[in-house]
Structure formats: structure tokens, C-alpha cells
Protein backbone atom coordinates (compact mmCIF):
# COMPACT_ATOMS: atom_id res chain seq x y z
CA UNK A 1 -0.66 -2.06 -9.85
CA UNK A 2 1.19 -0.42 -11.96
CA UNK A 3 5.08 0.99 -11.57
CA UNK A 4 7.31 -1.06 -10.89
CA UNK A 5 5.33 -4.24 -12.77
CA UNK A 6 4.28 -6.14 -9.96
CA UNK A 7 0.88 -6.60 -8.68
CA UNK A 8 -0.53 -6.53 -5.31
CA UNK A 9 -1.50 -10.06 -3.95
CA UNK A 10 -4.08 -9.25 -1.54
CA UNK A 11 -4.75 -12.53 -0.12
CA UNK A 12 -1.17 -11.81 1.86
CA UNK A 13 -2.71 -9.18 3.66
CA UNK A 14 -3.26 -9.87 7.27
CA UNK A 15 -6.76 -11.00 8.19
CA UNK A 16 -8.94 -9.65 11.04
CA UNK A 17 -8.05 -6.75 12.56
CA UNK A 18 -5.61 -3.88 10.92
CA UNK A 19 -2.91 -1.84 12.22
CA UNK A 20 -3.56 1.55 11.19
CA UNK A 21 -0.25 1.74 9.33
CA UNK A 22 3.10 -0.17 8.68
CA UNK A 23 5.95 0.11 6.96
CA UNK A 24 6.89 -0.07 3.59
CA UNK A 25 9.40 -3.22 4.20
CA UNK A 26 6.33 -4.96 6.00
CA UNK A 27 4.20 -4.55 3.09
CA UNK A 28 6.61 -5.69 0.71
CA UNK A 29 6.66 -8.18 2.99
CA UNK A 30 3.19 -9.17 3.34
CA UNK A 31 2.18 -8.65 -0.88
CA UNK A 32 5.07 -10.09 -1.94
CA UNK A 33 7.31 -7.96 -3.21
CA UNK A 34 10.39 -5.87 -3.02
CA UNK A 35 11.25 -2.86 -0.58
CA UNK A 36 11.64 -0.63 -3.97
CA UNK A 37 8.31 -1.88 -5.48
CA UNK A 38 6.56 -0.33 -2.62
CA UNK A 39 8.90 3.21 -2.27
CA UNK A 40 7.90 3.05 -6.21
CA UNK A 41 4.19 2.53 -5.10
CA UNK A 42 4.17 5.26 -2.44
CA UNK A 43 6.28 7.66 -4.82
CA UNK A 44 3.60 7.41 -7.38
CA UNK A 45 0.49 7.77 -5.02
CA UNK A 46 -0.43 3.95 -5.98
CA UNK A 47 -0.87 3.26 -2.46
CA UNK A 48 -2.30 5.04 0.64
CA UNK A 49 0.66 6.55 2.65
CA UNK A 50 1.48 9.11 5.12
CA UNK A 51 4.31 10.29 6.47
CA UNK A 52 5.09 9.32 10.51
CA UNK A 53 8.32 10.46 11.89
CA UNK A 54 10.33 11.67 8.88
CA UNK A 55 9.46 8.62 7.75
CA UNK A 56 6.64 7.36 5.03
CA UNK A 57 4.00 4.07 6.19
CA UNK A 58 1.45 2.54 4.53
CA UNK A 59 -2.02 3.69 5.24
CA UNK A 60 -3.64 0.31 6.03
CA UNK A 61 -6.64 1.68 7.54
CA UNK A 62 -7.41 3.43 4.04
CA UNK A 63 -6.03 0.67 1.87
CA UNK A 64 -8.61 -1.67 3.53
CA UNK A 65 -11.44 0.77 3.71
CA UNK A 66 -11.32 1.30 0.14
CA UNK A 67 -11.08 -2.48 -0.29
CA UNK A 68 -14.41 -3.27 1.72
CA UNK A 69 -15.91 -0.93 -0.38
CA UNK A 70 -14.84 -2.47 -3.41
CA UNK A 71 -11.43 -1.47 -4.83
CA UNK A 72 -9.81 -4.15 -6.47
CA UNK A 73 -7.59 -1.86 -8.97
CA UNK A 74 -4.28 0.21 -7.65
CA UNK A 75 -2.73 2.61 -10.65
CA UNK A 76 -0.40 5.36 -10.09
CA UNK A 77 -1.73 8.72 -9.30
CA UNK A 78 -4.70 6.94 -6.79
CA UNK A 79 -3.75 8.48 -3.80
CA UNK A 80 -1.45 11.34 -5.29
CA UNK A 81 -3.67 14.10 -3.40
CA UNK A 82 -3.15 12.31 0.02
């Protein structure tokens, strides 16, 4: 991923059965990284987000459609038109 200069660990990601979305601090959580990394990630349209609330999530049910189907590369502008 690119942004902030930290990659995406995917084998972090919970197995089984996703939560549509979560938030950003429990993806941080879950890849690895910081709170900021991720805002940076959602800022940039690196990662599938929508906004819940007032409040922006992670799109997990995207993020892990498009990684059954074979994404395995995250780079800014992604999911810009979301």
C-alpha cells in the first residue's frame, strides 16, 4: 500500500466470516499498523470505506470481495470513486 509506507499484512485479517464494516482503529489493529496509517489509507481511497454516522469504517465486505477475486495490490486512488 502505498501512503503512509506501510503495507497491509493480510494474514491479520480475521478468518471466516466478515463484519460488513469496522473501524479504522480496528483495522489498524488487525493489519498492523497505526490509527493514522489507515485515516491516510481511507483519505487517499487506498482502502474501501464509507461513511456510517458522521463517522468513516472500513468496507470489509468490499475489501474481501475484491480479495477472493484476486486483489493482492492496494495504491492510492483504488477506491477514490467510492
Amino acid at each position: 500500500m502505498n501512503g503512509n509506507n506501510e503495507s497491509l499484512n493480510l494474514n491479520n485479517l480475521p478468518a471466516g466470516r466478515y463484519d460488513a464494516v469496522c473501524s479504522p482503529e480496528a483495522f489498524a489493529s488487525m493489519c498492523g499498523v497505526s490509527d493514522d496509517t489507515v485515516m491516510g489509507w481511507i483519505k487517499t481511497g487506498t482502502v474501501p470505506a464509507v461513511r456510517m454516522a458522521g463517522s468513516q469504517v472500513i468496507n470489509l465486505e468490499r475489501l474481501c470481495q475484491d480479495l477472493e477475486q484476486g486483489k493482492d495490490q492496494f495504491d492510492e486512488g483504488d477506491y477514490a470513486n467510492d
